[in-house]
N, C-alpha and C. Protein backbone atom coordinates (compact mmCIF):
# COMPACT_ATOMS: atom_id res chain seq x y z
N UNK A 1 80.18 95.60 55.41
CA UNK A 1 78.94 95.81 56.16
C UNK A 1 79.08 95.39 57.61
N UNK A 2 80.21 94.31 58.06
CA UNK A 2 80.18 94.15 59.16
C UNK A 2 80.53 94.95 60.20
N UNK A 3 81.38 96.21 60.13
CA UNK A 3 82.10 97.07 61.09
C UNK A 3 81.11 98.04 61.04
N UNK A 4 80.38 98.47 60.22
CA UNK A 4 78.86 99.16 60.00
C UNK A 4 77.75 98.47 61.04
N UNK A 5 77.59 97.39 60.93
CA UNK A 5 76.48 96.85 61.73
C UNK A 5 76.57 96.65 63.03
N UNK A 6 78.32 96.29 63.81
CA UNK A 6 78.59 96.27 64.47
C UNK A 6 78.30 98.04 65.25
N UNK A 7 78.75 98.41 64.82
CA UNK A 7 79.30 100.06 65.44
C UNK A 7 77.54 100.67 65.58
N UNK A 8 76.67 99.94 64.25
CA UNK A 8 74.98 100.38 64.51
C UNK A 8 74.52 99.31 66.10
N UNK A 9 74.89 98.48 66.36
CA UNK A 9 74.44 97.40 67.41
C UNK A 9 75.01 98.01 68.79
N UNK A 10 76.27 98.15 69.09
CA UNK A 10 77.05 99.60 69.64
C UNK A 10 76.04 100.53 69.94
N UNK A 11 75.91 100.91 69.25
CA UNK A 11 75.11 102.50 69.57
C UNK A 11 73.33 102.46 70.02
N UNK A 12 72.65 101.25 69.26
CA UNK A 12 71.57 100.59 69.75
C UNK A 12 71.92 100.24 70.87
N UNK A 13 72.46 98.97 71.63
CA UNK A 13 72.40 98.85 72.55
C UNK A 13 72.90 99.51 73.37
N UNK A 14 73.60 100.77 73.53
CA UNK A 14 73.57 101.75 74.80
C UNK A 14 72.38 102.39 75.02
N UNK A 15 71.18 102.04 74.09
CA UNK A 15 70.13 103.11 74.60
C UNK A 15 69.57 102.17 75.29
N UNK A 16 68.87 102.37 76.66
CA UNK A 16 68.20 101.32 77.61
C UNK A 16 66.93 101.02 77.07
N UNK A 17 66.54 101.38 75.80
CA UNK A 17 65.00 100.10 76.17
C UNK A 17 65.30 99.21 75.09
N UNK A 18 66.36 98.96 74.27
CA UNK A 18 66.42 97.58 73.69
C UNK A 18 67.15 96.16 74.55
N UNK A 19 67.10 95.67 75.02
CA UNK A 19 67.85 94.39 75.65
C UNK A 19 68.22 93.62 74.71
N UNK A 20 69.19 92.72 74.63
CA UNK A 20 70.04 92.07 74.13
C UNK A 20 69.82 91.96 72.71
N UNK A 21 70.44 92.77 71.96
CA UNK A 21 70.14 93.04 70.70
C UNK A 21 71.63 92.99 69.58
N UNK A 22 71.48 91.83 68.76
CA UNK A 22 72.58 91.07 68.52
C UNK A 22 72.39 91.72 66.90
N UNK A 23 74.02 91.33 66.07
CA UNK A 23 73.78 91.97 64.94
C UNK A 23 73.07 91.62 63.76
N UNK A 24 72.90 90.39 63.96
CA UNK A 24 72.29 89.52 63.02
C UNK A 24 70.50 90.01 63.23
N UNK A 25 70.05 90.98 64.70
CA UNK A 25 68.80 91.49 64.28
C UNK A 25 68.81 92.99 63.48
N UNK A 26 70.05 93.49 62.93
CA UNK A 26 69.84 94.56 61.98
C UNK A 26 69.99 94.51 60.41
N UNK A 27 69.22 94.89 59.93
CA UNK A 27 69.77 95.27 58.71
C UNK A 27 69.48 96.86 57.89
N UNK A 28 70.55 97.16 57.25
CA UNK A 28 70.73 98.72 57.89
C UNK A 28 71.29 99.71 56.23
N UNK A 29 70.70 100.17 55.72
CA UNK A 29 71.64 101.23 54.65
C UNK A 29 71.67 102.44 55.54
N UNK A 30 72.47 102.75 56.11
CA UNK A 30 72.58 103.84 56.52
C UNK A 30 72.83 105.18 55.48
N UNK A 31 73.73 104.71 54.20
CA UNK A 31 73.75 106.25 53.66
C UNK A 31 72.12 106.56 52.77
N UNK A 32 71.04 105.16 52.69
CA UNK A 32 70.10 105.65 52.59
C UNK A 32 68.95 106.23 53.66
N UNK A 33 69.47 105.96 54.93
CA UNK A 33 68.92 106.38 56.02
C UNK A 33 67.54 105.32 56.51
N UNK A 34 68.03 104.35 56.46
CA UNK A 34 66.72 103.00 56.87
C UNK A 34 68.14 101.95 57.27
N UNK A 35 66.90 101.54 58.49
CA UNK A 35 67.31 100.63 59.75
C UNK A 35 66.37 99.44 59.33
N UNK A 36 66.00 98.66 59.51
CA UNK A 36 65.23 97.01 60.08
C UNK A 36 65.91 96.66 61.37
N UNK A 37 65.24 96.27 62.55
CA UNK A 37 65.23 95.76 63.65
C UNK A 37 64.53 94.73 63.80
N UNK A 38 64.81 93.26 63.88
CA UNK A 38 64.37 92.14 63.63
C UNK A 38 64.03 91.54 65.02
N UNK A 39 62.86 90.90 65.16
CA UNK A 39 62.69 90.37 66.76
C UNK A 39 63.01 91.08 67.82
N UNK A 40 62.70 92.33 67.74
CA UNK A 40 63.16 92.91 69.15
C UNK A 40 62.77 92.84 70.73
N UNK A 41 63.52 92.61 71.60
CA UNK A 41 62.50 93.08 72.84
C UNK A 41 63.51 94.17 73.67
N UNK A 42 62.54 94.46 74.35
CA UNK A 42 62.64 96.27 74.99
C UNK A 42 62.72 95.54 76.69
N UNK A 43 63.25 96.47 77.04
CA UNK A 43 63.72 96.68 78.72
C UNK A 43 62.36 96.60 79.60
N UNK A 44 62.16 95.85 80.17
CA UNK A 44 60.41 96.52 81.02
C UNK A 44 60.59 97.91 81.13
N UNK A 45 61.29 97.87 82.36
CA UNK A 45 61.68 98.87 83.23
C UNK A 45 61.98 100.57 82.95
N UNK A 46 62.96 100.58 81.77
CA UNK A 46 62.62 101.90 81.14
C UNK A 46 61.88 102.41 80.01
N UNK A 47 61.07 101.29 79.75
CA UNK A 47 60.15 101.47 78.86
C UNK A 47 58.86 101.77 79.61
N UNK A 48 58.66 101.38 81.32
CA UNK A 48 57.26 101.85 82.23
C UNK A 48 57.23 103.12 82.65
N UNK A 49 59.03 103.72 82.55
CA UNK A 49 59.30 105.08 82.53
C UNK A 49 59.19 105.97 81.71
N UNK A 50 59.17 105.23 80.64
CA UNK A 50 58.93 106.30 79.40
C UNK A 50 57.65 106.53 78.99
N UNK A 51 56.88 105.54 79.39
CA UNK A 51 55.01 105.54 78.99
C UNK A 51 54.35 106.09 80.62
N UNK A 52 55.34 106.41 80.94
CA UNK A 52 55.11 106.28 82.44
C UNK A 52 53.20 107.37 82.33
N UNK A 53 53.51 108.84 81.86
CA UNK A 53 52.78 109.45 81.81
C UNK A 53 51.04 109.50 81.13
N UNK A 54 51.29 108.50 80.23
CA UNK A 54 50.18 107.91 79.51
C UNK A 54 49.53 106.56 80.01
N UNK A 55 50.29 106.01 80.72
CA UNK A 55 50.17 104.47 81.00
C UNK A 55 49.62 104.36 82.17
N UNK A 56 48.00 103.51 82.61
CA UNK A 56 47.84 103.97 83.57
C UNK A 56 48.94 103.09 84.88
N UNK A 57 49.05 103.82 86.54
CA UNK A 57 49.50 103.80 87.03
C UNK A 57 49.42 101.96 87.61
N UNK A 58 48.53 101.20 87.58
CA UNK A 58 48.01 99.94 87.87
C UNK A 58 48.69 98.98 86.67
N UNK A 59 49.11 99.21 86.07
CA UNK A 59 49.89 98.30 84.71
C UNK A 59 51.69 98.48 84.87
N UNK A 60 51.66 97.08 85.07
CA UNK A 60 53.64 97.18 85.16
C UNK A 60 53.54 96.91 83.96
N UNK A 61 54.13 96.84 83.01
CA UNK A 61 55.06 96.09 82.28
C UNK A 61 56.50 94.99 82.28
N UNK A 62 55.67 93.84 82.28
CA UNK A 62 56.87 92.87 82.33
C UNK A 62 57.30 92.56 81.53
N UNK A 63 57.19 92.28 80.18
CA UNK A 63 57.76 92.26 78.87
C UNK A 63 57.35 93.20 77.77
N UNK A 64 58.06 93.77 76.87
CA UNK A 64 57.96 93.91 75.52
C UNK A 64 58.58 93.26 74.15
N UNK A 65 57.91 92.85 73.19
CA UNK A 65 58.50 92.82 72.14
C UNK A 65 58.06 93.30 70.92
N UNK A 66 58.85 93.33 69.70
CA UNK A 66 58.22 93.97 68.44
C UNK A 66 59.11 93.11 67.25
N UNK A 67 58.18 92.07 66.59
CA UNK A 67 58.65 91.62 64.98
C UNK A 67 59.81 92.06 64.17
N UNK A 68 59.26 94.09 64.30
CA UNK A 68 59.82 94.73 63.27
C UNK A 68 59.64 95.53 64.18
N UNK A 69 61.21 96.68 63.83
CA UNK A 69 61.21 98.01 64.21
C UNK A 69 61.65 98.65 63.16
N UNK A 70 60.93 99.40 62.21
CA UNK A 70 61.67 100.10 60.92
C UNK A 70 62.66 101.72 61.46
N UNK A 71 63.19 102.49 61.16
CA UNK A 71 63.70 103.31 61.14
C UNK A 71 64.24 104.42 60.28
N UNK A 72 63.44 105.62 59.85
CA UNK A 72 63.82 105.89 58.67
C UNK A 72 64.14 107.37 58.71
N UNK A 73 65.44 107.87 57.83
CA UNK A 73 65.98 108.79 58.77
C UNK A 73 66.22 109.66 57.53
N UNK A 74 65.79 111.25 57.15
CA UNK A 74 65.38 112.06 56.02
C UNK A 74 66.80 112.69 55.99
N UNK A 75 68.20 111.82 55.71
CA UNK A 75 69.19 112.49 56.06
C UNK A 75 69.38 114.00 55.11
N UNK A 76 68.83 114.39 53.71
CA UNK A 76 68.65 115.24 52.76
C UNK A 76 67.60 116.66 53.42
N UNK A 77 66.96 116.08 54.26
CA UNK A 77 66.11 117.25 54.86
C UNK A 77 65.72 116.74 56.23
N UNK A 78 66.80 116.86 57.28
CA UNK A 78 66.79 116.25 58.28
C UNK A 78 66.25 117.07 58.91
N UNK A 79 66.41 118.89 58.53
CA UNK A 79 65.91 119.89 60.00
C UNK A 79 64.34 120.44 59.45
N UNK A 80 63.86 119.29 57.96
CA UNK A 80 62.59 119.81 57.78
C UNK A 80 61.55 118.47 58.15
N UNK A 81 62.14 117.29 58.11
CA UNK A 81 61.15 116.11 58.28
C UNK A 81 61.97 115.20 59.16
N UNK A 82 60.53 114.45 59.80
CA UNK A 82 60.77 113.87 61.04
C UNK A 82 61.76 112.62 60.57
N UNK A 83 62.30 112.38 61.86
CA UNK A 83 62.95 110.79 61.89
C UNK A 83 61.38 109.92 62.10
N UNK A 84 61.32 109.01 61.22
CA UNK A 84 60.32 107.94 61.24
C UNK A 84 60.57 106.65 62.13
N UNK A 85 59.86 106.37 62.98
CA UNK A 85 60.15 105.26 63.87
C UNK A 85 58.69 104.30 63.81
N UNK A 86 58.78 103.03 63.42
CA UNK A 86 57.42 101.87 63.09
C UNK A 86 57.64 100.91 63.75
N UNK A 87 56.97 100.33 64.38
CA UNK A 87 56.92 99.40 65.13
C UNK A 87 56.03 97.94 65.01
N UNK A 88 56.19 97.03 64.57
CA UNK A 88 55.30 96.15 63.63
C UNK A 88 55.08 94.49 64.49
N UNK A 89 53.79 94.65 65.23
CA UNK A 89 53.11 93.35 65.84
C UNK A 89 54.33 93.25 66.71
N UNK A 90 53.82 94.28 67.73
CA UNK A 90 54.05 94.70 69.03
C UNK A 90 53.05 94.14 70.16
N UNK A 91 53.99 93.55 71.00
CA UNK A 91 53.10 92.60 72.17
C UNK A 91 54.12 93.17 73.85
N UNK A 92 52.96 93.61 73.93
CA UNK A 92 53.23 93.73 75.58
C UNK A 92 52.53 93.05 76.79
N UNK A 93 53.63 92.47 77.71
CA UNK A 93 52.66 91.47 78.38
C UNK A 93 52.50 92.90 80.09
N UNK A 94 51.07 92.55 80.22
CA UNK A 94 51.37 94.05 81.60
C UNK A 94 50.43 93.00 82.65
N UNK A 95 50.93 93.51 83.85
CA UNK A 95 50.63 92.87 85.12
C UNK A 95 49.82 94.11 86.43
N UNK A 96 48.16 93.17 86.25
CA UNK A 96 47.73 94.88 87.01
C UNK A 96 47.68 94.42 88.25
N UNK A 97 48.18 95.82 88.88
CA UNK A 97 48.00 95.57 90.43
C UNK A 97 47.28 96.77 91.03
N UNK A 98 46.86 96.04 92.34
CA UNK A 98 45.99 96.35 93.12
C UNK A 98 46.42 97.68 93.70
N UNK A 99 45.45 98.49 94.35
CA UNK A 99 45.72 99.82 95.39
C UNK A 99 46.53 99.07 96.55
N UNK A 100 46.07 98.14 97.00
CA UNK A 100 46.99 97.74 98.45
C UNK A 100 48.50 97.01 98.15
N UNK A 101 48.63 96.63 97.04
CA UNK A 101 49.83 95.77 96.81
C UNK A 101 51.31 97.50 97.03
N UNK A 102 51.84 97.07 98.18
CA UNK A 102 52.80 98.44 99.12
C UNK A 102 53.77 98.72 97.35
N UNK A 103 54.42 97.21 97.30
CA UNK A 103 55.51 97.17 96.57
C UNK A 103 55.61 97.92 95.18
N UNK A 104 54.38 97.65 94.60
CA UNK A 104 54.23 98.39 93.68
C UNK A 104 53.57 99.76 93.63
N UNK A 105 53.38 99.99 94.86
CA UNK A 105 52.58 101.53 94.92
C UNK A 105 54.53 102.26 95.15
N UNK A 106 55.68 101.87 95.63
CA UNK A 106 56.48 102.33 96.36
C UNK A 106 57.33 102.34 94.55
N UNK A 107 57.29 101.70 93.60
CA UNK A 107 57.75 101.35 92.07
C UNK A 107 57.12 102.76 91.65
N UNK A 108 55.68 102.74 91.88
CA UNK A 108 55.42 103.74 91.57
C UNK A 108 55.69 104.87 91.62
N UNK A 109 55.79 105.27 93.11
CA UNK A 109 56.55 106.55 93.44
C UNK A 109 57.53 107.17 93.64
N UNK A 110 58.89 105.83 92.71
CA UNK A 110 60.23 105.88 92.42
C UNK A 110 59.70 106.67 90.83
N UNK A 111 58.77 106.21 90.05
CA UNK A 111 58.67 106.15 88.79
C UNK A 111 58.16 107.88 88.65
N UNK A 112 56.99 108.84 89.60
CA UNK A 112 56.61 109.54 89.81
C UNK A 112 57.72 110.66 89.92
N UNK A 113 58.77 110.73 90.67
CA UNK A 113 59.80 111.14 91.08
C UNK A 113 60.33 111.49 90.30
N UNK A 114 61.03 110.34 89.49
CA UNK A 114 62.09 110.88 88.75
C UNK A 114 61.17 111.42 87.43
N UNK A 115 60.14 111.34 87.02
CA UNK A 115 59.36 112.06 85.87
C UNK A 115 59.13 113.35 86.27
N UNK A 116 58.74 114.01 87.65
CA UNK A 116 58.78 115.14 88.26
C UNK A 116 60.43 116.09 88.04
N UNK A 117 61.37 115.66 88.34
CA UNK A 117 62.63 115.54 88.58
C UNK A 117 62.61 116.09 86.73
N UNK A 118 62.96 114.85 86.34
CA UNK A 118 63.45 115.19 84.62
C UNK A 118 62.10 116.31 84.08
N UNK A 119 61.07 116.62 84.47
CA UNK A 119 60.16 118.21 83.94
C UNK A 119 60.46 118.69 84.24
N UNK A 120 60.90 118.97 85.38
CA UNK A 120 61.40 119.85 86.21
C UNK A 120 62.82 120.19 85.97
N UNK A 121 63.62 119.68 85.18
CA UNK A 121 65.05 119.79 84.54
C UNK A 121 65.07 120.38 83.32
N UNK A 122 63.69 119.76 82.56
CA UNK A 122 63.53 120.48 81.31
C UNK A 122 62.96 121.86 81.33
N UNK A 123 62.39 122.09 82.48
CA UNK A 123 61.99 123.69 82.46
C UNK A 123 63.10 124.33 83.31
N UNK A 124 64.21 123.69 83.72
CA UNK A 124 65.39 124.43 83.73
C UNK A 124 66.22 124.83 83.07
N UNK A 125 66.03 123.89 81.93
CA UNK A 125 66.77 124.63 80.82
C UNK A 125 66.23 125.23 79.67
N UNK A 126 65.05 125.12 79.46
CA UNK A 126 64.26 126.02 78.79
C UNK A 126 64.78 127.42 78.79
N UNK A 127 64.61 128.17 77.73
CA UNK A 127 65.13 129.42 76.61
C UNK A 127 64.19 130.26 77.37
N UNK A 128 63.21 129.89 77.75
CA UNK A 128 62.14 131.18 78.03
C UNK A 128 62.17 130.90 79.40
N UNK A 129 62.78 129.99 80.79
CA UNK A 129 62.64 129.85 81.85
C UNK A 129 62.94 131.39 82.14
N UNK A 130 62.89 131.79 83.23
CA UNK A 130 62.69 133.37 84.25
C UNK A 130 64.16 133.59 83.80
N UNK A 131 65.39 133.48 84.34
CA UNK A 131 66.63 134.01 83.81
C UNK A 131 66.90 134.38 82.75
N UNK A 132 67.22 133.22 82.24
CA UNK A 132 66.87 133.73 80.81
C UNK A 132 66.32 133.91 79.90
N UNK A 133 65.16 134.06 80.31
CA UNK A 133 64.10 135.24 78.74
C UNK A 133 64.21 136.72 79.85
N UNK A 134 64.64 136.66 81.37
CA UNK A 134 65.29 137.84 81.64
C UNK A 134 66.36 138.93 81.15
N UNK A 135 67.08 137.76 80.82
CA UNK A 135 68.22 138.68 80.77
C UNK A 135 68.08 138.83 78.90
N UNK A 136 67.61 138.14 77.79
CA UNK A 136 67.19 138.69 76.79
C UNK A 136 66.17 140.09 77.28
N UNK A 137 66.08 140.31 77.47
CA UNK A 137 64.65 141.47 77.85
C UNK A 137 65.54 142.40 77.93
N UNK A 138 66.79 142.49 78.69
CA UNK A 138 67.64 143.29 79.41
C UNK A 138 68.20 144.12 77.77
């Protein structure tokens, strides 16, 4: 189980919103397709990017954490049911700021940017963008 948990901790921690996430917080059957994530905490920073759109613009996020992160993965009917992701006594600490505070209006419009940027990437590669649902037509 150890070269398993290791290689799962590996691959968790390259994704940016878990921070320091050690092996002793997984426990994992993978050929039954369930994860446990024990004490977790998450990245501020690309986690204000990822809520960026829902979250209002006056709320940083300076910490996250979560108890439990379950993970449950339909490896038998993977292209008919979702990957399950739970999140259990989840605490976020957020810091609101003001219209005049520069620094965080300028966070903001780093954060604005690149969410413009990455839609704007995804409707470049979109199947039906102008080229190509053109050249299907053709």
């Amino acid at each position: 189980m150890g070269v398993r948990r290791r290689l799962l901790r590996e691959l968790l921690s390259s994704m940016k919103y878990i921070k320091n996430l050690k092996e002793q917080q997984i426990k994992a059957s993978l050929w039954r397709g369930e994860a446990t994530l024990c004490n977790i905490e998450f990245e501020p920073v690309p986690l204000q990017q990822l809520v960026y759109d829902f979250f209002p613009c006056g709320l940083e996020i300076v910490s996250a954490r979560a108890t439990e992160v379950s993970v449950r993965i339909p490896w038998h009917h993977i292209m008919t049911q979702s990957v399950v992701v739970v999140a259990h006594n989840v605490e976020v600490e957020v810091v609101v700021h003001c219209e005049d505070d520069a620094e965080w209006e300028e966070q903001v419009a780093k954060m604005q940017r690149r969410y413009l940027q990455s839609q704007h990437s995804r409707t470049e590669r979109a199947p039906f963008n102008g080229g190509a649902f053109e050249q299907m037509r053709q």
